[in-house]
C-alpha atoms as a PDB file:
ATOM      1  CA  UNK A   1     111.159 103.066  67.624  1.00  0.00           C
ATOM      2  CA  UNK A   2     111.051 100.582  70.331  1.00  0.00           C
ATOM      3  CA  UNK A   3     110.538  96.587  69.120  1.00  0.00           C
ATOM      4  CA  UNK A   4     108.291  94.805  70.775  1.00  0.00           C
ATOM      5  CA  UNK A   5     106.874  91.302  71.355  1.00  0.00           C
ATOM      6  CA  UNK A   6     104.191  89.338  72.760  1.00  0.00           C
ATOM      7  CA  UNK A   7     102.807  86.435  73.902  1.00  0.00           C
ATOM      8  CA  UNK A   8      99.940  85.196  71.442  1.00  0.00           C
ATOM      9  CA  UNK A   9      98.563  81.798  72.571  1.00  0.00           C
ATOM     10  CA  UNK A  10     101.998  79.536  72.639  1.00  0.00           C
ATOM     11  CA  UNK A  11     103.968  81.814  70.383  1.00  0.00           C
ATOM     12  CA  UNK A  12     105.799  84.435  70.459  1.00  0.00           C
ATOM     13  CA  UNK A  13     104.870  87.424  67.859  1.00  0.00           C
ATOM     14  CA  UNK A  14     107.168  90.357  67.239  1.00  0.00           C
ATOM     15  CA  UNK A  15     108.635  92.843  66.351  1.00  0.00           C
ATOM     16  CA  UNK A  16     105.804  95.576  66.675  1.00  0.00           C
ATOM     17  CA  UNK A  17     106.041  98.506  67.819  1.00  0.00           C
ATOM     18  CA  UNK A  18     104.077 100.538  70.671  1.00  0.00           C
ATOM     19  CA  UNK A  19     100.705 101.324  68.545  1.00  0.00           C
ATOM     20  CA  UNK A  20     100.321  97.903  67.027  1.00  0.00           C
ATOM     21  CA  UNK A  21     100.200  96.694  70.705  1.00  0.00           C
ATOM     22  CA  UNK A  22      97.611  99.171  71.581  1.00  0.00           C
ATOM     23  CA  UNK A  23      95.685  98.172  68.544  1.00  0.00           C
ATOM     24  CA  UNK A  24      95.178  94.861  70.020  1.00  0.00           C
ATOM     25  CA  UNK A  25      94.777  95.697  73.280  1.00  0.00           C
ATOM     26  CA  UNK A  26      91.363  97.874  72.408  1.00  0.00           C
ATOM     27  CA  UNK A  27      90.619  95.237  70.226  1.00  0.00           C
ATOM     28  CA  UNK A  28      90.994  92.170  73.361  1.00  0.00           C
ATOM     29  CA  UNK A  29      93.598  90.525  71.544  1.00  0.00           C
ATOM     30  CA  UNK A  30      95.825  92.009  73.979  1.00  0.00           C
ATOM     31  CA  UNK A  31      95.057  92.116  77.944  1.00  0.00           C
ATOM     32  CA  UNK A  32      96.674  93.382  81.231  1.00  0.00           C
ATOM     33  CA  UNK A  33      97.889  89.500  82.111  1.00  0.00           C
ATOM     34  CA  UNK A  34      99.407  89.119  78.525  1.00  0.00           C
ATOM     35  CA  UNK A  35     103.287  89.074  78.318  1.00  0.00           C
ATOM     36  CA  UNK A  36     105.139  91.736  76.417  1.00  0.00           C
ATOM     37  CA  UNK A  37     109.373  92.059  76.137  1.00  0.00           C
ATOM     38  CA  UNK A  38     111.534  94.366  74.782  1.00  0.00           C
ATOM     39  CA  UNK A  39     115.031  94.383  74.637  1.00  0.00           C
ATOM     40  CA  UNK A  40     116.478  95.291  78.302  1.00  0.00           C
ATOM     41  CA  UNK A  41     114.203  93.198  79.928  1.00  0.00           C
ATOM     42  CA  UNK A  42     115.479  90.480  81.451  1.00  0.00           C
ATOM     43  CA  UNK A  43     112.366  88.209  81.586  1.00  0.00           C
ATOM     44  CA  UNK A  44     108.702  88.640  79.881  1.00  0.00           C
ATOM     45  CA  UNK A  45     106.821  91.098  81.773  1.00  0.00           C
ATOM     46  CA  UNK A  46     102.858  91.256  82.262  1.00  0.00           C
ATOM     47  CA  UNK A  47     101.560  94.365  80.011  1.00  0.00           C
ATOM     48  CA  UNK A  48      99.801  95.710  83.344  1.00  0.00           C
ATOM     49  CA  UNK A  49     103.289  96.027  84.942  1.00  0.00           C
ATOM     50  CA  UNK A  50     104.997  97.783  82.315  1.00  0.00           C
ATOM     51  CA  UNK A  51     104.432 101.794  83.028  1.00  0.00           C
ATOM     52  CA  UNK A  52     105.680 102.387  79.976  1.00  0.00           C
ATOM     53  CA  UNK A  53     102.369 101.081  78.371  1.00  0.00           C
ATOM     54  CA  UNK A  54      99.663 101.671  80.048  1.00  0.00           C
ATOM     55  CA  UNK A  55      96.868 101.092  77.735  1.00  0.00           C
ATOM     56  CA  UNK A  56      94.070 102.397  80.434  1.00  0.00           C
ATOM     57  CA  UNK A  57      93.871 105.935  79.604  1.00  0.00           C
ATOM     58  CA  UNK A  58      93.702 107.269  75.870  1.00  0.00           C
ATOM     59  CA  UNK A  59      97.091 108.062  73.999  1.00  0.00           C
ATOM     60  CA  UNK A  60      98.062 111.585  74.332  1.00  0.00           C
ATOM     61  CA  UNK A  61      98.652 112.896  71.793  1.00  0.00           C
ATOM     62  CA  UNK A  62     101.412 116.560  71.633  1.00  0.00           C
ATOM     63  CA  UNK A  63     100.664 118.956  69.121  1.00  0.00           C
ATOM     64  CA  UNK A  64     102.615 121.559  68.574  1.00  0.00           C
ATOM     65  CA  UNK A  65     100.985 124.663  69.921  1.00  0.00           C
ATOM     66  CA  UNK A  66     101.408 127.210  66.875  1.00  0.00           C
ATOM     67  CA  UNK A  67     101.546 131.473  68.260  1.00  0.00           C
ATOM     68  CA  UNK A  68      98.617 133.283  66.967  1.00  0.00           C
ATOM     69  CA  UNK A  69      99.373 135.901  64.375  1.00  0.00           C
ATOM     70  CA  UNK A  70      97.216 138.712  63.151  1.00  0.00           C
ATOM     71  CA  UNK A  71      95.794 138.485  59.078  1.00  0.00           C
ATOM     72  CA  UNK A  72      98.058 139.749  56.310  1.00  0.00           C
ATOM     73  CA  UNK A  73      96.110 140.488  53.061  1.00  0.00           C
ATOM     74  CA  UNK A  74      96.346 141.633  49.852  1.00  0.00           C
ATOM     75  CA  UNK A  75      93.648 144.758  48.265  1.00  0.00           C
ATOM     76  CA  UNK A  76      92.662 143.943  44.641  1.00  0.00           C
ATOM     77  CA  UNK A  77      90.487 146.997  44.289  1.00  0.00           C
ATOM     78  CA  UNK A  78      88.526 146.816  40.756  1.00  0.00           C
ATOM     79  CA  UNK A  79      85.372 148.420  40.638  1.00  0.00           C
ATOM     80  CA  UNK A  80      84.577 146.032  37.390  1.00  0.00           C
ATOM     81  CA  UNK A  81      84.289 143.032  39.305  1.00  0.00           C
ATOM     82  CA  UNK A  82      82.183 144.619  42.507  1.00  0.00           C
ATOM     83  CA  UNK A  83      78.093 143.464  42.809  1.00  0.00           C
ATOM     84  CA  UNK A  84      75.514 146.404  43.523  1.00  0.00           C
ATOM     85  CA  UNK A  85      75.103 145.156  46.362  1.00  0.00           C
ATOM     86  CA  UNK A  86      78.208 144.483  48.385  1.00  0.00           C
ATOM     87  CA  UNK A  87      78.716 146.630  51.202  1.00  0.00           C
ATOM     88  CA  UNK A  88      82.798 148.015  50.840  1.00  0.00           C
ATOM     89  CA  UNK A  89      82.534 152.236  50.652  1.00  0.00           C
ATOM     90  CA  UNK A  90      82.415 154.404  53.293  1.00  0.00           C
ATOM     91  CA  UNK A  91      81.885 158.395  53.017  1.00  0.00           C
ATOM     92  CA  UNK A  92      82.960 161.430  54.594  1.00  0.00           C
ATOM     93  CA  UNK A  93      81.048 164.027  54.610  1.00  0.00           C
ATOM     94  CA  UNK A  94      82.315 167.610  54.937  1.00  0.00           C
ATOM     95  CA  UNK A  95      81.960 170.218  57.641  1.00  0.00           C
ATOM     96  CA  UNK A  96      79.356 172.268  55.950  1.00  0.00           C
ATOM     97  CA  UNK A  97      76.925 168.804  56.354  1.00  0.00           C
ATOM     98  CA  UNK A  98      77.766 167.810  59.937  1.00  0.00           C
ATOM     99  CA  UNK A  99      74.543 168.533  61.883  1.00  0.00           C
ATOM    100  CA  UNK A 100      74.683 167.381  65.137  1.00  0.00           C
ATOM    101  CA  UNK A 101      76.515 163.601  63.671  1.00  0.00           C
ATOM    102  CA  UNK A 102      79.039 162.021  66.529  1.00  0.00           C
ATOM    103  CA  UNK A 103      81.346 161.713  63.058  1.00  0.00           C
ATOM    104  CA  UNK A 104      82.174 162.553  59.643  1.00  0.00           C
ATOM    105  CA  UNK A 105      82.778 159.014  58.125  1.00  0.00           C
ATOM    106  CA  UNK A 106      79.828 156.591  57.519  1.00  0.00           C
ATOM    107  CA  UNK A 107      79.643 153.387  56.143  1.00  0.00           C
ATOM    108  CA  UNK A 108      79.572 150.845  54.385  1.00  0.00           C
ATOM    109  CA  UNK A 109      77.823 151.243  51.621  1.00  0.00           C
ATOM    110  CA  UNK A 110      76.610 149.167  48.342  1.00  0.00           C
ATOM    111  CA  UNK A 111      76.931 150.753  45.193  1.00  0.00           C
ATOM    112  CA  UNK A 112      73.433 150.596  44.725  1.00  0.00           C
ATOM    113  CA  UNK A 113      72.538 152.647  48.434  1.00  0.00           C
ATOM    114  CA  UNK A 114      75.244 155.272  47.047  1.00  0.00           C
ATOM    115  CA  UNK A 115      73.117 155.362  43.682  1.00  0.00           C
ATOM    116  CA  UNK A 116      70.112 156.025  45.650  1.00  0.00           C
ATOM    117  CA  UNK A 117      71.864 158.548  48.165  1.00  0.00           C
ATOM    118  CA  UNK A 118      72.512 160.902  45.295  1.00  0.00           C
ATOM    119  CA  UNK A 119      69.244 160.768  43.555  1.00  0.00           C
ATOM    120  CA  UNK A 120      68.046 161.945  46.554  1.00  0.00           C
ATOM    121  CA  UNK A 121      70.416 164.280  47.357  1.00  0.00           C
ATOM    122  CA  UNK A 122      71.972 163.082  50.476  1.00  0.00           C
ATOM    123  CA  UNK A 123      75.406 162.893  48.885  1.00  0.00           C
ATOM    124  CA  UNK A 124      76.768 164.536  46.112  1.00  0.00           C
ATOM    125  CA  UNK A 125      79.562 164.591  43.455  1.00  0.00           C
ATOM    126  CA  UNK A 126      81.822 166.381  46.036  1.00  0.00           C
ATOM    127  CA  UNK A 127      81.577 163.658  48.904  1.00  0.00           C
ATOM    128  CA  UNK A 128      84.316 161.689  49.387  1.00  0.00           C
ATOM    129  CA  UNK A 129      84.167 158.087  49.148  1.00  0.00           C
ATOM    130  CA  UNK A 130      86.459 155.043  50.198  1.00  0.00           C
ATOM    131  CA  UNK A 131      86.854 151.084  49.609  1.00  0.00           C
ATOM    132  CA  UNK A 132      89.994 148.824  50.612  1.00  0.00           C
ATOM    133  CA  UNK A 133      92.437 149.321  48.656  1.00  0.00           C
ATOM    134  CA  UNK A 134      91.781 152.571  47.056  1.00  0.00           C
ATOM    135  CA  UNK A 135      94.620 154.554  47.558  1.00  0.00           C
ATOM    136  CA  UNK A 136      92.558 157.568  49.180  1.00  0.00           C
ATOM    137  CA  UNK A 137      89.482 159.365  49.827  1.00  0.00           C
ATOM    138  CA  UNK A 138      88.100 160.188  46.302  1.00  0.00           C
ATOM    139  CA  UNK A 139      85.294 162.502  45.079  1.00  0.00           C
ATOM    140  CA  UNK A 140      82.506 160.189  44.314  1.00  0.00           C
ATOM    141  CA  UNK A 141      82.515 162.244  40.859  1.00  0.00           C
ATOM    142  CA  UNK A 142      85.379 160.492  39.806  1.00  0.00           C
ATOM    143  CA  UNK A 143      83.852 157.421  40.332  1.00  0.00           C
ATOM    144  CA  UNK A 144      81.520 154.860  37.862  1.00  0.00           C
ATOM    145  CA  UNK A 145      78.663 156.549  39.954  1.00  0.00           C
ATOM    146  CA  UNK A 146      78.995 159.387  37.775  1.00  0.00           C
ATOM    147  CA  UNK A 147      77.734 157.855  34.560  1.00  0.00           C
ATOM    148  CA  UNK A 148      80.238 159.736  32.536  1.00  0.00           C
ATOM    149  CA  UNK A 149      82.943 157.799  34.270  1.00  0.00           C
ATOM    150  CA  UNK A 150      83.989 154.082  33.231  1.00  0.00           C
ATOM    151  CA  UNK A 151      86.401 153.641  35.840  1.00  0.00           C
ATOM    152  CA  UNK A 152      87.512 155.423  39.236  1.00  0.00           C
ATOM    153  CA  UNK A 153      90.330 158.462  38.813  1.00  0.00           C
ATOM    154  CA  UNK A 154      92.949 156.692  41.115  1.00  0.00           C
ATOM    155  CA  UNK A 155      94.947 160.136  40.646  1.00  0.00           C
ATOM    156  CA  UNK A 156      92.141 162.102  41.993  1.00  0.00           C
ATOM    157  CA  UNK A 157      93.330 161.418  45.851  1.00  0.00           C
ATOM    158  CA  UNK A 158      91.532 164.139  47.843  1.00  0.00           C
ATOM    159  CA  UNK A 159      92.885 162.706  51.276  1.00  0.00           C
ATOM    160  CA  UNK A 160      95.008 159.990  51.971  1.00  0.00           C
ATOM    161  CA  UNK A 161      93.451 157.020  52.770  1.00  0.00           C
ATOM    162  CA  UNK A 162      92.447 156.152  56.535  1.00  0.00           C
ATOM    163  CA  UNK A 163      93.422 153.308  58.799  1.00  0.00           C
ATOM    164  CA  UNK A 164      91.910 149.959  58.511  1.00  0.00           C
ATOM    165  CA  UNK A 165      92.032 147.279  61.050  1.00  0.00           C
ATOM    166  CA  UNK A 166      92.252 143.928  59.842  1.00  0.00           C
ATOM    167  CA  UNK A 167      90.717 141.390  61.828  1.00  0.00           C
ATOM    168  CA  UNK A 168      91.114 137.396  62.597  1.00  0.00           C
ATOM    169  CA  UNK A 169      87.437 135.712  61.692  1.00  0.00           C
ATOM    170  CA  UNK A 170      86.317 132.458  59.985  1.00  0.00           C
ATOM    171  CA  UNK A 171      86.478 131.725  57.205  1.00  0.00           C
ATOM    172  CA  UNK A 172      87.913 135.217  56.000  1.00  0.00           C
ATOM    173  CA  UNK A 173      89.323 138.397  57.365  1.00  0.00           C
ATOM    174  CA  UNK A 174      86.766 141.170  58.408  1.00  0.00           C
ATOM    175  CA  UNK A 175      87.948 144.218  57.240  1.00  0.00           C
ATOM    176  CA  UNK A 176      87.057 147.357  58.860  1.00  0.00           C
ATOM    177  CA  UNK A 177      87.744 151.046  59.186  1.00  0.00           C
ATOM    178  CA  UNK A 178      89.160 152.775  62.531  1.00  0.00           C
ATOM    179  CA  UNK A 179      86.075 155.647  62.920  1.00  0.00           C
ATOM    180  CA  UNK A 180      88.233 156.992  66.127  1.00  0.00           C
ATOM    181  CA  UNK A 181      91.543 156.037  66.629  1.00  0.00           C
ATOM    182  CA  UNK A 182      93.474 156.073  70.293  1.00  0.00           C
ATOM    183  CA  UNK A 183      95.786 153.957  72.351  1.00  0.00           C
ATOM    184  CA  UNK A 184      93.180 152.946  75.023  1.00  0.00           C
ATOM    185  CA  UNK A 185      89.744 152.585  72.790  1.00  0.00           C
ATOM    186  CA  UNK A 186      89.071 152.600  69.117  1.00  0.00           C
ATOM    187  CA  UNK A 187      85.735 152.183  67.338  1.00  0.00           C
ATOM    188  CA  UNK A 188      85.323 150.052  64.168  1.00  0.00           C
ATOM    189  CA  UNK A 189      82.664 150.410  61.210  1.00  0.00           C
ATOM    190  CA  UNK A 190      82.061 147.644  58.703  1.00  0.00           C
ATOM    191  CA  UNK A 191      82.420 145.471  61.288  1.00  0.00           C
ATOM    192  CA  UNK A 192      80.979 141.795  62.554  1.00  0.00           C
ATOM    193  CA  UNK A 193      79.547 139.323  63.575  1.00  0.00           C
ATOM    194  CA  UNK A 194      81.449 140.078  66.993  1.00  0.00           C
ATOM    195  CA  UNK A 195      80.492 139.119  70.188  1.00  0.00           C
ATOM    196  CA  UNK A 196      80.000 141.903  72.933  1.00  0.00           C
ATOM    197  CA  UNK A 197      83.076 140.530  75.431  1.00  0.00           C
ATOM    198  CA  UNK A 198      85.471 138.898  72.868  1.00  0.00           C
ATOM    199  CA  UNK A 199      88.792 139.446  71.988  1.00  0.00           C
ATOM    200  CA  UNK A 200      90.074 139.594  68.655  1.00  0.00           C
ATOM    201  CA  UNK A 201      93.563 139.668  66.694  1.00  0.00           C
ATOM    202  CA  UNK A 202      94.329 142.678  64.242  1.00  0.00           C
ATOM    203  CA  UNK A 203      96.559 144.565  61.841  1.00  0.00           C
ATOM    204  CA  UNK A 204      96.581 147.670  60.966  1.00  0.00           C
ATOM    205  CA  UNK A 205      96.897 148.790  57.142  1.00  0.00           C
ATOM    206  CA  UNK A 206      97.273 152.270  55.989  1.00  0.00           C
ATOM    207  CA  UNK A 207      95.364 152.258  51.980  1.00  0.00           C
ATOM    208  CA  UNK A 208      97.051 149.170  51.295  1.00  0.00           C
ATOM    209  CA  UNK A 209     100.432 148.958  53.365  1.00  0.00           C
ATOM    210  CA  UNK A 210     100.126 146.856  56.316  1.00  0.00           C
ATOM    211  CA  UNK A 211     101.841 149.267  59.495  1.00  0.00           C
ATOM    212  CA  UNK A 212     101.443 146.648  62.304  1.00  0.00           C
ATOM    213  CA  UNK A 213     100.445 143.326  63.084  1.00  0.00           C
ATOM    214  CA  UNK A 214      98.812 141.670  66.459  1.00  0.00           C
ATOM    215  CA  UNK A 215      97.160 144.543  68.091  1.00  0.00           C
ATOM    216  CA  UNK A 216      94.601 142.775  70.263  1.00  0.00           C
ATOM    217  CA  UNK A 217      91.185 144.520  71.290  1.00  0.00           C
ATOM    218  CA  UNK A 218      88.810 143.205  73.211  1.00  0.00           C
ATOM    219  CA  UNK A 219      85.048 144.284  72.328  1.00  0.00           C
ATOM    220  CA  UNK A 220      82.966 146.300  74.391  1.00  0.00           C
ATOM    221  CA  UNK A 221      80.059 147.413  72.166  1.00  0.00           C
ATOM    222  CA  UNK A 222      78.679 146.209  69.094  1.00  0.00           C
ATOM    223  CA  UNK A 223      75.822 147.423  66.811  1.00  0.00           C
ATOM    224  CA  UNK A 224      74.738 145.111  64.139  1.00  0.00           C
ATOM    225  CA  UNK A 225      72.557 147.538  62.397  1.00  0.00           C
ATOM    226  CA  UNK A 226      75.255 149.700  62.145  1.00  0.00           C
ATOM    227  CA  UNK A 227      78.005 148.108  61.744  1.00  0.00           C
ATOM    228  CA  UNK A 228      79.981 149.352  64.280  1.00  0.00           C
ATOM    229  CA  UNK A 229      82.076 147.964  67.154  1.00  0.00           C
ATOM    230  CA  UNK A 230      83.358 150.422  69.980  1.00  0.00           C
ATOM    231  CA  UNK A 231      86.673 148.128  71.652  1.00  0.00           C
ATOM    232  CA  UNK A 232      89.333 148.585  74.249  1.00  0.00           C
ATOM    233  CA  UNK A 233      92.683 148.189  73.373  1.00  0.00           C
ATOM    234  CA  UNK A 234      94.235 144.926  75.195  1.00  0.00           C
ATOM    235  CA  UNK A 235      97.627 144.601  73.440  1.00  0.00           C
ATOM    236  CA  UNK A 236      99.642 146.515  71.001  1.00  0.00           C
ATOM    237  CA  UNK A 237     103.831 147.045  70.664  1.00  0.00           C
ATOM    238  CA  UNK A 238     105.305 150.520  69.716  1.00  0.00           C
ATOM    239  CA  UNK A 239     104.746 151.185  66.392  1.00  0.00           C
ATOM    240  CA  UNK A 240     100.947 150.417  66.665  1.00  0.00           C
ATOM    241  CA  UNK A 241     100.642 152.581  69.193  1.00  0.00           C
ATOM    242  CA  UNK A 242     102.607 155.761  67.568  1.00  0.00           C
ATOM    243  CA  UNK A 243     100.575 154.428  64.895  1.00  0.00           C
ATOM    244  CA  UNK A 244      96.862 154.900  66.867  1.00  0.00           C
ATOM    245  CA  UNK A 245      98.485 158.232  68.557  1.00  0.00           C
ATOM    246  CA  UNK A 246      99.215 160.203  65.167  1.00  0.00           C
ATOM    247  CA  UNK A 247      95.698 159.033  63.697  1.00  0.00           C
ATOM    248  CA  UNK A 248      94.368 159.933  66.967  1.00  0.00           C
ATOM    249  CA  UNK A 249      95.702 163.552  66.831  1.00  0.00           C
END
């Protein structure tokens, strides 16, 4: 740090350094006609003819720009600790119920809209369901919705578990699943808030393995009601996009 003095009525005050002159410069203790030295100068200079402190514009400050990574997380999947009403399963319904439906997967759902989907019959004990961090698609038989179960059969994997995209948001991760999978567009359920025309950062996790990290998609359609955000692939390195192809196919 640079020691500095100044003129302060008859006397000379120092050392300071450069912030403690600045101080009393905002203050007006300090003015452009004051006298400052350092060592190296080889008479007191006027502050307004040093460059080296020019006190006219504010102090700028460098911050070290950090790179922008994707989220990593970690799936603590315990169906004792979820509320009725959080929204964290999707289904998949099978061939024989597809009627005219642009897809097979739906979601999310609250334990309590599943409870009311089988009473009335629009899912059953054979429909697969899914949360983060289950380690597949599992019959929702073997789940607590079937009051004879406590707990979910984690051995009962039907299929393996789909892709999720992990997204950068405030204050926490959004975590959604890819519906369609490719390596130009993808669409998202269990998504938002998102703004139509945003990008946003992303990993991709297969059950609960993360495959690839700062895959950036840019969003093209968004449905609140649904939950569901349709987005164009921006930026992605190799393995996401082998990644995106294989789901894809």
């Amino acid at each position: 740090m640079i020691n500095w003095y100044y003129v302060q009525g008859s006397e000379r005050v120092g050392p300071v350094g450069e912030d403690v002159l600045r101080e009393l410069f905002s203050k007006q203790e300090l003015n452009p006609e004051s006298y400052v030295w350092r060592k190296g100068f080889q008479n007191w200079e006027r502050l307004k003819d040093v460059k080296e402190l020019d006190f006219s514009s504010p102090k700028k400050v460098e911050v070290e720009k950090k790179e922008e990574s994707s989220p990593e997380v970690t799936f603590n999947f315990d169906w004792s600790t979820i509320g009725n009403d959080e929204e964290l399963f999707f289904i998949k319904i099978g061939t024989d119920r597809k009627i005219e439906v642009e897809s097979d997967l739906f979601g999310p759902y609250s334990v309590m809209e599943l409870q009311e989907a089988l009473t009335d019959k629009r899912i059953n004990y054979n429909t697969l369901i899914f949360a983060a961090g289950m380690p597949g698609w599992i019959e929702v038989g073997k789940t607590p919705l079937d009051p004879k179960n406590l707990t979910v059969d984690m051995t009962k994997v039907k299929k393996e578990a789909p892709l999720l995209m992990v997204v950068n948001h405030e204050p926490l991760p959004i975590i959604s699943l890819v519906n369609k999978a490719g390596v130009k567009e993808c669409t998202l359920l269990g998504t938002g808030p998102f703004q139509v025309g945003s990008d946003v950062l992303c990993s991709i996790y297969s059950g609960s393995s993360l495959k690839a990290k700062n895959v950036k998609l840019n969003v093209e359609e968004f449905s609140p009601k649904m939950q569901k955000a349709v987005c164009r692939i921006v930026e992605m390195d190799d393995r996401a996009r082998k990644i995106m192809q294989n789901y894809a196919d």
